[in-house]
Protein backbone atom coordinates (compact mmCIF):
# COMPACT_ATOMS: atom_id res chain seq x y z
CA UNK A 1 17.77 -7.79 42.52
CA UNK A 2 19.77 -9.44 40.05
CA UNK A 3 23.02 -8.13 38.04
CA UNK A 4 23.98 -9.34 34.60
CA UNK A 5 26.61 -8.89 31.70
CA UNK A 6 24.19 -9.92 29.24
CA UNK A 7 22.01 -7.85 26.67
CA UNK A 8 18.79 -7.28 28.23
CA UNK A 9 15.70 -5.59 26.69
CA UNK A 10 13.90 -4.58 29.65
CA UNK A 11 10.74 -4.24 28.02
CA UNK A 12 11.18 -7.25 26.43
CA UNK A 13 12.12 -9.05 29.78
CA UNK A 14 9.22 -7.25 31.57
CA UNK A 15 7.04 -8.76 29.07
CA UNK A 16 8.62 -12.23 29.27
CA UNK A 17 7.54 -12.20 32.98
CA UNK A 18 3.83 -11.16 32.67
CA UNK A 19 4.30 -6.88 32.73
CA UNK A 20 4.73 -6.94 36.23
CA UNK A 21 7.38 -4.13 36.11
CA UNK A 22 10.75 -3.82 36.49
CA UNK A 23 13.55 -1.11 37.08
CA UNK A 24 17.04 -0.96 36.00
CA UNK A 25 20.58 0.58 35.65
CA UNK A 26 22.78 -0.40 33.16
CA UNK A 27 25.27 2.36 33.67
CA UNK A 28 27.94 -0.39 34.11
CA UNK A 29 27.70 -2.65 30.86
CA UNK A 30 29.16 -5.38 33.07
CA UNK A 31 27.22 -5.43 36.15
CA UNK A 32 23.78 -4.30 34.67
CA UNK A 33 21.41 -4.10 37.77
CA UNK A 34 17.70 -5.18 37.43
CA UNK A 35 15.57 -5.58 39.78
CA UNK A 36 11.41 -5.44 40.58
CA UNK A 37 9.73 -2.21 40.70
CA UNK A 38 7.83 -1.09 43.23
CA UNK A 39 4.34 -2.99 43.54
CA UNK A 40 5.83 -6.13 41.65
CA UNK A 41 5.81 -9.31 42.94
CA UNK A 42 8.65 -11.09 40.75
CA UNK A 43 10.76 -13.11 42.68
CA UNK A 44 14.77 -13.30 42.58
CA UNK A 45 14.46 -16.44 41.41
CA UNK A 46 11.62 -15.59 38.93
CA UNK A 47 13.91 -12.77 37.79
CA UNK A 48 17.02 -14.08 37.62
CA UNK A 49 15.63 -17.49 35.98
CA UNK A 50 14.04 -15.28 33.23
CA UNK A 51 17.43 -13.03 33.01
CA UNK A 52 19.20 -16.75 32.61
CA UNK A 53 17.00 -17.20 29.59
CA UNK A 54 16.62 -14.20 28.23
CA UNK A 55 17.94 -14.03 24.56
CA UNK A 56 17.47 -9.68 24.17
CA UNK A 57 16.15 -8.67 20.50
CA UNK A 58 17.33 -5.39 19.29
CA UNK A 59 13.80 -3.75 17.94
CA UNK A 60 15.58 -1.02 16.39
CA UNK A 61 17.54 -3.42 14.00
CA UNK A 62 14.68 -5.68 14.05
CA UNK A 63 12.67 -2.46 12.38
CA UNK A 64 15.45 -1.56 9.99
CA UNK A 65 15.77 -5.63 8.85
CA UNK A 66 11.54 -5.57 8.25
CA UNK A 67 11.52 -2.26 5.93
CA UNK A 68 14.57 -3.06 4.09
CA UNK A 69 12.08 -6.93 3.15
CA UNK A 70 9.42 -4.61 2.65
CA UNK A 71 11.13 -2.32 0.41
CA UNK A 72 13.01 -5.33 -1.72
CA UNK A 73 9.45 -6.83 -2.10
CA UNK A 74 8.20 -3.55 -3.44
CA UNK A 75 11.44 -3.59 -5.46
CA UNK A 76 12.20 -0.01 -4.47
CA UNK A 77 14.95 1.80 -2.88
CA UNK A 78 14.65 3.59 0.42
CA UNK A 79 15.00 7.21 -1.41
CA UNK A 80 12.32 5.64 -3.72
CA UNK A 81 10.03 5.33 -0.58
CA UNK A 82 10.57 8.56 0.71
CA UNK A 83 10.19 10.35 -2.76
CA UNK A 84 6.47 8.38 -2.38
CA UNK A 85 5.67 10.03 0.78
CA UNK A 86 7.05 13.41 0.02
C-alpha cells in the first residue's frame, strides 16, 4: 500500500507497471491510497517507486487538446464539425 498527494492516473500507473492491477481511494486528495489488487504481485517498493515517478496525464484534456489540432488543421470550427456529422 502506498499513499500519495500527487495526481495519479490509475490506469495510466497500472499500465506503467505491466497491467498487473491495482485498487484505489482517492477520497482524500491528500492522502490518496493505492495499493495492489487482489492477484497482483507488485511490490511496495515496485509501487511506490513507480508512484515516485509517475508524471499523471489528464486523457480528457489530452482528447480536447488533439481535436481542437485536428479541427485547426481542417480549418474548421467545432460547430463546423458537428454541422458535418448532423
Amino acid at each position: 500500500m502506498a499513499t500519495t498527494s500527487k495526481n495519479i492516473n490509475l490506469r495510466q500507473l497500472d499500465n506503467e507497471l505491466g497491467s498487473k492491477g491495482l485498487v484505489a481511494n482517492f477520497t482524500d486528495p491528500n492522502n490518496k491510497i493505492i495499493l495492489p489488487a487482489e492477484n497482483s504481485n507488485i511490490t511496495e517498493t515496485e509501487l511506490q517507486n513507480a508512484i515516485d515517478l509517475h508524471i499523471a496525464i489528464d486523457e480528457e484534456a489530452a482528447k480536447a487538446e488533439a481535436k481542437a489540432a485536428l479541427l485547426a488543421q481542417l480549418g474548421i470550427t467545432e460547430e463546423q464539425a458537428k454541422l458535418l456529422l448532423s
